[in-house]
Protein backbone atom coordinates (compact mmCIF):
# COMPACT_ATOMS: atom_id res chain seq x y z
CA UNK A 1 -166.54 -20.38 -1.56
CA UNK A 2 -169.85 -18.38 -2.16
CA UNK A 3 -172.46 -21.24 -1.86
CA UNK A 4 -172.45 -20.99 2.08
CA UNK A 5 -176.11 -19.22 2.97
CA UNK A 6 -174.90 -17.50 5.80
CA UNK A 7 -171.35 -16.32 4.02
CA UNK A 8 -173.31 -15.23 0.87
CA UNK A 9 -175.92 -13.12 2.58
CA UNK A 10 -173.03 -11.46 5.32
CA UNK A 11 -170.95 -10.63 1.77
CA UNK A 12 -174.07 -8.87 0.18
CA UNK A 13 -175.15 -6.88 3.16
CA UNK A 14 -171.24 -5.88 3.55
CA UNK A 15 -171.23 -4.81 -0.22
CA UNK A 16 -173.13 -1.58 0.63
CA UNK A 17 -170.10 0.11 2.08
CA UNK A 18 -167.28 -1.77 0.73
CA UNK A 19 -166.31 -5.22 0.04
CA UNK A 20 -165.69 -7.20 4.06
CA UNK A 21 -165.84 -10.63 4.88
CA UNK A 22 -166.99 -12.59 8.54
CA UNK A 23 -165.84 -16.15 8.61
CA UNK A 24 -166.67 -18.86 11.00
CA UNK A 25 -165.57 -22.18 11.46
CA UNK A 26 -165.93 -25.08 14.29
CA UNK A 27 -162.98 -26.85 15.19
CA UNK A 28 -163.04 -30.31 16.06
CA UNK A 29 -161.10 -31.99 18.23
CA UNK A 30 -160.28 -35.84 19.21
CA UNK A 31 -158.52 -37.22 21.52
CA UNK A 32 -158.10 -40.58 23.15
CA UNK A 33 -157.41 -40.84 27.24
CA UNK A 34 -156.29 -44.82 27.25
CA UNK A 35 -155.66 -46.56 31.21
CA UNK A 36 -153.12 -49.47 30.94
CA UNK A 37 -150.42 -50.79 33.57
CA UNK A 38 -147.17 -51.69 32.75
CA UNK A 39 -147.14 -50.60 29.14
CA UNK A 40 -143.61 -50.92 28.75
CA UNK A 41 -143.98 -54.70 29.05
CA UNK A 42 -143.08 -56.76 25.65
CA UNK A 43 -146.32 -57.99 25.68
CA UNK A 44 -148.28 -55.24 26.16
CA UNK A 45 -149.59 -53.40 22.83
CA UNK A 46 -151.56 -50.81 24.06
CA UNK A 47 -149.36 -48.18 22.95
CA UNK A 48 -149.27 -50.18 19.52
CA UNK A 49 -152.86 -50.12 18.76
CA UNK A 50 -154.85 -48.98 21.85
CA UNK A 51 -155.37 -45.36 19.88
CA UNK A 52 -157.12 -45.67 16.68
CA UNK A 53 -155.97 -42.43 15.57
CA UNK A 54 -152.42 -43.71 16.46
CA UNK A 55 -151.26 -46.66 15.62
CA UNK A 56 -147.69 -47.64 15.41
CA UNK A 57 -146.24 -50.43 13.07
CA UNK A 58 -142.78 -52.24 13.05
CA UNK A 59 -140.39 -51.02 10.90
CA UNK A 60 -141.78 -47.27 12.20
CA UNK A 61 -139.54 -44.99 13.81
CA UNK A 62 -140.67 -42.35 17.04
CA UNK A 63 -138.96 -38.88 18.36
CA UNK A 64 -139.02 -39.84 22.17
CA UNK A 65 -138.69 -36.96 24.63
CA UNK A 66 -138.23 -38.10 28.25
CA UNK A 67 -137.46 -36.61 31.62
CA UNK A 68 -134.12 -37.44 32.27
CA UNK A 69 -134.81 -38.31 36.09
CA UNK A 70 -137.48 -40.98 34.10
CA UNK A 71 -134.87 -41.92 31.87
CA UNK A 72 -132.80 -43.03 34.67
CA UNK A 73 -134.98 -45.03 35.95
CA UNK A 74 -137.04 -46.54 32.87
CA UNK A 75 -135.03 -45.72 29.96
CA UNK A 76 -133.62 -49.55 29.55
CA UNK A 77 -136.81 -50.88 29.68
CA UNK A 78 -138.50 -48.26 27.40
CA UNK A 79 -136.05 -48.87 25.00
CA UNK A 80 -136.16 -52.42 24.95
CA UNK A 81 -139.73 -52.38 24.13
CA UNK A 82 -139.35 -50.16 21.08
CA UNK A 83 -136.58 -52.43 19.69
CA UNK A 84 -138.85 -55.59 20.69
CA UNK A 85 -141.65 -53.91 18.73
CA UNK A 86 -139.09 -52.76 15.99
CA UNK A 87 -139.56 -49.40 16.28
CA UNK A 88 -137.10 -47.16 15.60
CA UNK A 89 -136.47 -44.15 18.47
CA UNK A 90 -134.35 -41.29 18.86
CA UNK A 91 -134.55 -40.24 22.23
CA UNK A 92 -133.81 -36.48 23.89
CA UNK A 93 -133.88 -36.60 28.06
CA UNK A 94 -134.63 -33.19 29.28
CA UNK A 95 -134.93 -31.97 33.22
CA UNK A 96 -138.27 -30.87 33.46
CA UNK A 97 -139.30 -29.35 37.08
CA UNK A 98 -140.50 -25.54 37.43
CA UNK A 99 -137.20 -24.04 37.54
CA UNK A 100 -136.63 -24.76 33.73
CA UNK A 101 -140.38 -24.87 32.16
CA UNK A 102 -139.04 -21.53 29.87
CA UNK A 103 -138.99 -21.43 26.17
CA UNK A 104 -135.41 -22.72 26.18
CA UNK A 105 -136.58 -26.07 26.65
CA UNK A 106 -139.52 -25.93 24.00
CA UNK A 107 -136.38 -25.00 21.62
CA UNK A 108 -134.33 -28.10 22.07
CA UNK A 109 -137.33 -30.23 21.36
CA UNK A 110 -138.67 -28.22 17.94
CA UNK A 111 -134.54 -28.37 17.16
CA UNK A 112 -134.65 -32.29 17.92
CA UNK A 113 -138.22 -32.35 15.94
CA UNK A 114 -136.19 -30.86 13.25
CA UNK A 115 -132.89 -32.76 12.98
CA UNK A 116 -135.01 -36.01 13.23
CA UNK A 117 -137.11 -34.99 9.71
CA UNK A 118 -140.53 -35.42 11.29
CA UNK A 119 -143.38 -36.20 9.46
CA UNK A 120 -146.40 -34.12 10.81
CA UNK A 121 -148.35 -36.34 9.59
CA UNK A 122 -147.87 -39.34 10.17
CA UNK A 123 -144.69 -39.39 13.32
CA UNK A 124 -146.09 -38.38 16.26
CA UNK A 125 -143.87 -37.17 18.98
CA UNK A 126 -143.74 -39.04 22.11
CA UNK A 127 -143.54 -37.42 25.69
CA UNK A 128 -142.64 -39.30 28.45
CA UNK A 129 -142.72 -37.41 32.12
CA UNK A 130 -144.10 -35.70 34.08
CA UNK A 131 -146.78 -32.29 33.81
CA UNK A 132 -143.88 -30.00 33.09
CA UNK A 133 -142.38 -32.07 30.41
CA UNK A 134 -145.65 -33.01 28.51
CA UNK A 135 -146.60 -29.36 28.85
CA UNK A 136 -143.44 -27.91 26.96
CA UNK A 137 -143.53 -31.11 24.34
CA UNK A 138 -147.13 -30.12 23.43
CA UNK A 139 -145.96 -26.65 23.38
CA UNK A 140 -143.04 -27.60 20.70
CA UNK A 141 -145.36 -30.06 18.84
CA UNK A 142 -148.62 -27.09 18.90
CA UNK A 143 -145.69 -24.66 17.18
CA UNK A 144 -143.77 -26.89 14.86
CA UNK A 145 -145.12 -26.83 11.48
CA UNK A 146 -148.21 -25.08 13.15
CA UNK A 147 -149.23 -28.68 14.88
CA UNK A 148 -147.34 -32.14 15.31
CA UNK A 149 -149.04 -34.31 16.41
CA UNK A 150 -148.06 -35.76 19.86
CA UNK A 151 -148.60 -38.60 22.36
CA UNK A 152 -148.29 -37.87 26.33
CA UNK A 153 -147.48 -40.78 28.24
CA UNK A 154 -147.82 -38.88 31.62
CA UNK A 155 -145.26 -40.76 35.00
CA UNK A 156 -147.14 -38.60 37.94
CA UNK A 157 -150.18 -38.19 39.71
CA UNK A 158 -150.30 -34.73 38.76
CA UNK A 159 -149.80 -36.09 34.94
CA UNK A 160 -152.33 -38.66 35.21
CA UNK A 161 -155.07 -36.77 36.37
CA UNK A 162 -154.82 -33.30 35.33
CA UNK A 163 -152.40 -32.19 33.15
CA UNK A 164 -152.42 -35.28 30.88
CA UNK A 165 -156.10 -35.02 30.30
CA UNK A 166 -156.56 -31.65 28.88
CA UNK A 167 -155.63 -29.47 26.02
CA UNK A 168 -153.24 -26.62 26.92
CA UNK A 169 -149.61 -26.71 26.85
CA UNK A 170 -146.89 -23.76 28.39
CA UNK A 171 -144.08 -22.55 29.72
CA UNK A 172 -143.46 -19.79 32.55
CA UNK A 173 -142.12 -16.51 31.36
CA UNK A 174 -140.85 -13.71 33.20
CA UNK A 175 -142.96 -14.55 36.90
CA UNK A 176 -145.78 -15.17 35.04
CA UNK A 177 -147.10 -19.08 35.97
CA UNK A 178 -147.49 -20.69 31.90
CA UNK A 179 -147.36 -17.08 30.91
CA UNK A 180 -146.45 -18.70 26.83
CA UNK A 181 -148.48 -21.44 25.66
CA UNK A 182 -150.85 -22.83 23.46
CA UNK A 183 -154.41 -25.00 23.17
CA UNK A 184 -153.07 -28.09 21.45
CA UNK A 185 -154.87 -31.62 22.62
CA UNK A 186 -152.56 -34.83 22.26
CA UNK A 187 -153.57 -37.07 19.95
CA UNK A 188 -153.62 -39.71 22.70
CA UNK A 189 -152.71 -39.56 26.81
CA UNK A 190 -151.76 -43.12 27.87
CA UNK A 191 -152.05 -43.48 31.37
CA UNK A 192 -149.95 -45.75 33.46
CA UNK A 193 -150.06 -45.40 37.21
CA UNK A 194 -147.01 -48.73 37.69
CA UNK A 195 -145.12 -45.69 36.90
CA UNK A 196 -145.94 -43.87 40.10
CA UNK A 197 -144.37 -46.68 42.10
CA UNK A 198 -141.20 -44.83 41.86
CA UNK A 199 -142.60 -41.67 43.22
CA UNK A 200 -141.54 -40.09 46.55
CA UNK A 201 -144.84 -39.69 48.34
CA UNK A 202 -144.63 -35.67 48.48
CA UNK A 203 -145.18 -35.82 44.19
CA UNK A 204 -147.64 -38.53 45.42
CA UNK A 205 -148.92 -35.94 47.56
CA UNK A 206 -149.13 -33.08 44.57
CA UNK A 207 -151.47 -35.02 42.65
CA UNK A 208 -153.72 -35.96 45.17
CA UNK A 209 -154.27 -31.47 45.39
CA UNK A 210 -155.72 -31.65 41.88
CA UNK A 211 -158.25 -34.82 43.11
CA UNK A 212 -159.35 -32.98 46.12
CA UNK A 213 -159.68 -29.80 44.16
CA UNK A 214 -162.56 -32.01 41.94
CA UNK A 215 -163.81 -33.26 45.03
CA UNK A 216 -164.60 -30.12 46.84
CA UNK A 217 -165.96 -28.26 43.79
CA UNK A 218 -167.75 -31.40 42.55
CA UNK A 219 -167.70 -34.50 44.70
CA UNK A 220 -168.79 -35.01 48.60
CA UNK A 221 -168.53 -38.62 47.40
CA UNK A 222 -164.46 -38.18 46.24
CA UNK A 223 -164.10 -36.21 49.03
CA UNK A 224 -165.29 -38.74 51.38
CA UNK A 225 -163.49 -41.73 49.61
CA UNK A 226 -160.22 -39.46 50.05
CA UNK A 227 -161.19 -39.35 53.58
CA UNK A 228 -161.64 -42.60 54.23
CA UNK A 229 -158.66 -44.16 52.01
CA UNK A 230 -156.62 -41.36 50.77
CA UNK A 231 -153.86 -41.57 53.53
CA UNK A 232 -153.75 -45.47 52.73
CA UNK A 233 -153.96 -44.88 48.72
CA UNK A 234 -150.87 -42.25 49.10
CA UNK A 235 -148.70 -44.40 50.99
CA UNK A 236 -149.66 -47.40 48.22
CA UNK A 237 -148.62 -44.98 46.01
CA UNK A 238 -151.91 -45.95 44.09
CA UNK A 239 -150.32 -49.42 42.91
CA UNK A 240 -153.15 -51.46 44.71
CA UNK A 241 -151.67 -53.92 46.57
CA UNK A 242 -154.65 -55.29 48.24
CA UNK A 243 -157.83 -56.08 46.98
CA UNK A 244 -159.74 -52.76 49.01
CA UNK A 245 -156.61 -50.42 47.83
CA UNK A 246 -156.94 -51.58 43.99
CA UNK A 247 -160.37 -50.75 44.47
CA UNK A 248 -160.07 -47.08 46.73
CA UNK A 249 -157.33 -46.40 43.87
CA UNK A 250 -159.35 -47.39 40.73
CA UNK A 251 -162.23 -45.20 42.30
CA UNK A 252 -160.14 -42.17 43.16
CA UNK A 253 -158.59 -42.10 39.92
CA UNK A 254 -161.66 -42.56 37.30
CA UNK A 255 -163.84 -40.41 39.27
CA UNK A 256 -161.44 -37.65 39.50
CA UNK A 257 -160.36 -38.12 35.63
CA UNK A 258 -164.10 -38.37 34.40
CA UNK A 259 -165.28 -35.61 36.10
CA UNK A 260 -162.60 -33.27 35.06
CA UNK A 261 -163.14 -34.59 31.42
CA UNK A 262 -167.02 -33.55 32.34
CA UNK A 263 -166.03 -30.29 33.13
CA UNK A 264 -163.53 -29.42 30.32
CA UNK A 265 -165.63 -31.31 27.18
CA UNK A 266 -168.04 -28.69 26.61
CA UNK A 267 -165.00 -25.74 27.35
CA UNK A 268 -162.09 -26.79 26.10
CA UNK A 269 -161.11 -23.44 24.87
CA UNK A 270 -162.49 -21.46 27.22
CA UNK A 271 -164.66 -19.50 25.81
CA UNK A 272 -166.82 -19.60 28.78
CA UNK A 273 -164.94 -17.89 31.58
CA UNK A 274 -166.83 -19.12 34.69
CA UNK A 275 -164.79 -22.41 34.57
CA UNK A 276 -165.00 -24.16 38.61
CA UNK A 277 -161.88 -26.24 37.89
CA UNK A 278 -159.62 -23.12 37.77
CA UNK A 279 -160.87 -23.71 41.86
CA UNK A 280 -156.99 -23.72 43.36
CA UNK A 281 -155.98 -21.35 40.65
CA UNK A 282 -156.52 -18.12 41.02
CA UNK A 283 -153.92 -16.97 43.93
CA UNK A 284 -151.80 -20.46 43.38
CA UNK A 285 -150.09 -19.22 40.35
CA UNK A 286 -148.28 -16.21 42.08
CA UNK A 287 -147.54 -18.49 45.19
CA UNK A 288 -145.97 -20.86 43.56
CA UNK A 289 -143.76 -18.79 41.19
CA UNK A 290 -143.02 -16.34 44.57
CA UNK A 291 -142.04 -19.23 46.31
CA UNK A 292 -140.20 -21.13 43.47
CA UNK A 293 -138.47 -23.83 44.28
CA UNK A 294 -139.98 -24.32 47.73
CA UNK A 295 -143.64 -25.16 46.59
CA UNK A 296 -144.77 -27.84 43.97
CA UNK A 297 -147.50 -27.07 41.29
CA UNK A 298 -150.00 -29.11 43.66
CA UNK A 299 -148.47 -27.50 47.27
CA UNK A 300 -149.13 -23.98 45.81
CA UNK A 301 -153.00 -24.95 44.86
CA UNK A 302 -154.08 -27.11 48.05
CA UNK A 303 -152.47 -23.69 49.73
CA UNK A 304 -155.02 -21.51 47.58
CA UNK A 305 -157.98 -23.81 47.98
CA UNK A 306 -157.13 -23.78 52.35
CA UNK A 307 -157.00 -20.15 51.60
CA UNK A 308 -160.59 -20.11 49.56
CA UNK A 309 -162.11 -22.46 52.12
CA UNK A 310 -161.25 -19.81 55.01
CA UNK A 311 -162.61 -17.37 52.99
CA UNK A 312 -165.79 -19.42 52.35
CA UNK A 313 -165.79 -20.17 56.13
CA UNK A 314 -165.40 -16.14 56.98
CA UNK A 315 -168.75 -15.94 53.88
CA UNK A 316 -171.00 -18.31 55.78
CA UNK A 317 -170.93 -20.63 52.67
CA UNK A 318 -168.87 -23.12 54.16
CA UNK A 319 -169.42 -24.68 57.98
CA UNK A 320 -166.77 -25.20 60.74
CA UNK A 321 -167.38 -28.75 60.96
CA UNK A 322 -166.97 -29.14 57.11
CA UNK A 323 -163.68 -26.58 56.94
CA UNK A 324 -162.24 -29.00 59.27
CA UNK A 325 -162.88 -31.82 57.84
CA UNK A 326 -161.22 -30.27 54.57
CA UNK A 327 -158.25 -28.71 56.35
CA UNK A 328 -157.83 -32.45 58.29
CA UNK A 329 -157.99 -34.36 54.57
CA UNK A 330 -155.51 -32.03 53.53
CA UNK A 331 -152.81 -32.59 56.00
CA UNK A 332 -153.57 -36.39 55.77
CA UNK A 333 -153.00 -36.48 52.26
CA UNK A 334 -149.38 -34.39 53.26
CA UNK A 335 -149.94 -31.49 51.79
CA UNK A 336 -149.38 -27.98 53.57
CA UNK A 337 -151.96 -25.71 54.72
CA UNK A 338 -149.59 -22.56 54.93
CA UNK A 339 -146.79 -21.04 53.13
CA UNK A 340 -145.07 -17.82 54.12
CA UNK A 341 -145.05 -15.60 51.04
CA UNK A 342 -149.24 -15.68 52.41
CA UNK A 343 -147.87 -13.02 54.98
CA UNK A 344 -147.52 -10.18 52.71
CA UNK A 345 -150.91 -9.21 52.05
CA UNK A 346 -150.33 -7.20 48.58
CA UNK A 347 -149.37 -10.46 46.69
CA UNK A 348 -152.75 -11.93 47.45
CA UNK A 349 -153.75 -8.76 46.04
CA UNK A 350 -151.75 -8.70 42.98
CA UNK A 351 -152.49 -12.25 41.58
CA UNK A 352 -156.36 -11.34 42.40
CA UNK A 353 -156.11 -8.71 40.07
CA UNK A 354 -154.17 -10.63 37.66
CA UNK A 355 -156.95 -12.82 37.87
CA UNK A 356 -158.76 -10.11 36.98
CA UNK A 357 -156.89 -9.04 33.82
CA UNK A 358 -157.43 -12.62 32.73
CA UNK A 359 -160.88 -13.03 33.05
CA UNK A 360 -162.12 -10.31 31.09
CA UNK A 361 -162.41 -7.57 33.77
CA UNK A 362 -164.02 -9.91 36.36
CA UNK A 363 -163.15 -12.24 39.51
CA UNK A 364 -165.49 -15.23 38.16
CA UNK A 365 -163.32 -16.52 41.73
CA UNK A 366 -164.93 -20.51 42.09
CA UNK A 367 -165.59 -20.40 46.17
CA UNK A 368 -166.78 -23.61 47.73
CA UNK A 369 -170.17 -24.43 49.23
CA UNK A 370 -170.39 -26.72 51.62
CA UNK A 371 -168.09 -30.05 50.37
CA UNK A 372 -168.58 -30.58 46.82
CA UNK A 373 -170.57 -27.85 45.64
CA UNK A 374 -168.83 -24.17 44.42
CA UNK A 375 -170.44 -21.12 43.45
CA UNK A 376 -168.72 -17.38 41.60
CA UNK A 377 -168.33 -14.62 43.00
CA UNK A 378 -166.72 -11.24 41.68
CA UNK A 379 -167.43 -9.01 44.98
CA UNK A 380 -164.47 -10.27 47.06
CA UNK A 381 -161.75 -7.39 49.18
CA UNK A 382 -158.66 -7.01 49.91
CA UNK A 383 -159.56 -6.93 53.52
CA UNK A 384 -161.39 -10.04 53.29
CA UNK A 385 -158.38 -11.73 51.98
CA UNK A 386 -155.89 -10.38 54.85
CA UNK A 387 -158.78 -11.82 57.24
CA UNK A 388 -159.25 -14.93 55.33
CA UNK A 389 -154.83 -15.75 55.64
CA UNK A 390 -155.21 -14.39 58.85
CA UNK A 391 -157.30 -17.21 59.93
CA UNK A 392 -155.76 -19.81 57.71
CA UNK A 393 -152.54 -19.04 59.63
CA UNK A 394 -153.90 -19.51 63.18
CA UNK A 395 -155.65 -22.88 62.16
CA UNK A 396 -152.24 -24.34 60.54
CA UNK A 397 -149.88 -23.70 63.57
CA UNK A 398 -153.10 -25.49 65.76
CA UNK A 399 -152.91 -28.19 63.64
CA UNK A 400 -149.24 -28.23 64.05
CA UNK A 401 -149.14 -27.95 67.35
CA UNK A 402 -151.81 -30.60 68.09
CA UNK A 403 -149.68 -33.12 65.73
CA UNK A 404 -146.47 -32.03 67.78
CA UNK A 405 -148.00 -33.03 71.08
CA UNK A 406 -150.08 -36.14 69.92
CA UNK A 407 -145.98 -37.31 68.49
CA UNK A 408 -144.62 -36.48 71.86
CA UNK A 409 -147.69 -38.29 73.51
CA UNK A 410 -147.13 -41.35 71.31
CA UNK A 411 -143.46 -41.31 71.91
């Protein structure tokens, strides 16, 4: 125990007023982020041996946690590939949407964890849904036996490109957006976008938020593919039926994915506090639980980043031309520029300095510059952000009002 350098010589120095000990450890962390189609096909064995810390062998059995709305619509299928494969699965279905994401639900899935006699080592649990369901399975797995492992198979945009990529699990608490949760990476994310088929185009719509977040902090060249083939993309549904849609879709996706991998690698725990892909984040998570159910997780943080880019506008960082151009990509991709709940000016103030509280005393607030470029700041006012919704507002019911007459034009 003594034969570390740096241990030995902190425990003698210590010595001269009393025995005390400093301890430091790195903790490494693996995981796998595998892209296959159709995985539930018979003859498709990613899932079987596409993870090399994973593998699963017939005559193994699997605790299967799905949404039940996924269930429903997959469940046969899912469950004829296991018994095809001869694996053996108990399965729970859970809803899973905002309005149940509470501890409640992390307890029926560390009681089914229990009753099925899980081996921690060896059994990982499989979660199959969307963000809110792989974020309370982690949370059970990161708290049962103080880690399980556990395999996210994510069935939304949302899943797919941000939530199913990086390490932290949760669960709302009180109004408090993933107020409990944990940093607990899944041994593997398979990602499978024939899923998203199924999707009505507003969840469409609520991943494409977390790409354009990546492309306006990160990305003119996103940005501008989401320009240009977004609107086409969504109404795909990303499934690529074309040649030049299998190709805008392939793009959109990776790029997104490995630059938010880029970004969370070297920060996983967040140590450093300055993070640009909490972009979308800072007044999003008191919209959205103030306007719960109205808003999706996505709706609520394409709202803060239209919010963010009026402020950047008001700052001189970001140009008229190029805050049109982002509040135009926005309502192509459907997503909503306004939300009510932005007319009372103390809630902007409250979740700034909740932000605040959580940031170790600072804003560290990610602002765009220009399209694809951010900088922090810690210096913005209340007043700025009344002006800043002020602004946002007029712009929204133009745009509205243009679309209204270009409809009644067309009709």
């Amino acid at each position: 125990m003594h034969s570390g350098t740096q241990f030995t010589q902190g425990l003698r120095l210590a010595m001269d007023n009393g025995p005390a000990w400093t301890v430091e450890a790195v903790r490494q962390v693996r995981y796998h982020v595998v892209s296959s189609d159709h995985l539930f096909s018979p003859d498709n064995t990613t899932l079987l041996t596409g993870c090399p810390d994973a593998p699963l062998w017939a005559g193994e059995r699997r605790l299967v946690v799905i949404d039940e709305n996924v269930d429903a619509l997959y469940g046969a299928r899912i469950r004829a590939f296991f018994d095809h494969h001869d694996i053996a699965v108990t399965v729970l279905a859970l809803r899973a949407d905002e309005t149940v994401k509470q501890f409640d639900a992390v307890s029926r899935v560390v009681d089914a964890m229990n009753d099925f006699g899980i081996d921690r080592r060896r059994e990982p649990v499989i979660a199959i849904g969307g963000g809110v369901l792989t974020d309370i399975v982690g949370f059970a797995a990161s708290l049962y036996r103080r880690g399980t492992p556990y395999i996210r198979i994510p069935t939304t945009l949302i899943g797919l490109v941000d939530a199913g990529v990086g390490v932290k699990t949760g669960v709302n608490y009180d109004t408090g957006k993933n107020r409990l949760g944990t940093y607990a990476a899944a041994t593997a994310t398979f990602l499978d976008r024939s899923f998203l088929r199924s999707l009505d185009l507003r969840h469409i719509s609520n991943g494409l938020a977390e790409i354009l977040k990546m492309a306006l902090i990160r990305s003119e060249e996103l940005f501008e593919l989401l320009e240009r083939s977004g609107p086409e993309v969504r109404a795909d549904r990303f499934q690529g039926s074309t040649g030049e849609l299998a190709r805008a879709a392939d793009a959109i996706v990776a790029e997104s994915i490995h630059l938010m991998l880029e970004e969370l690698q070297p920060n996983l725990w967040e140590s450093a506090l300055e993070r640009c892909v909490d972009y979308g984040h800072t007044f999003s998570p008191t919209i959205e639980m103030h306007a719960l159910p109205e808003l999706l997780h996505g709706e609520a943080v394409v709202i803060d980043m239209a919010l963010t880019t009026a402020l950047g506008l008001l700052r001189g960082d970001v140009g008229q031309e190029q805050a049109d151009r982002i509040f135009s990509v926005i309502r192509a991709l459907g997503l909503p520029l306004w939300n009510d709940v932005l007319d009372d000016p103390s809630l902007l103030e409250a979740a700034l300095r909740d932000t605040v509280r959580h940031r170790d005393g600072r804003q560290r607030l990610p602002l765009p510059v220009g399209i694809g470029r951010h900088r922090f700041v810690n210096d913005v006012e209340p007043a700025e952000l009344r002006a800043a919704a002020q602004l946002l507002r007029r712009r929204a019911e133009d745009m509205t009002q243009d679309a209204t007459a270009q409809a009644l034009v067309s009709a």
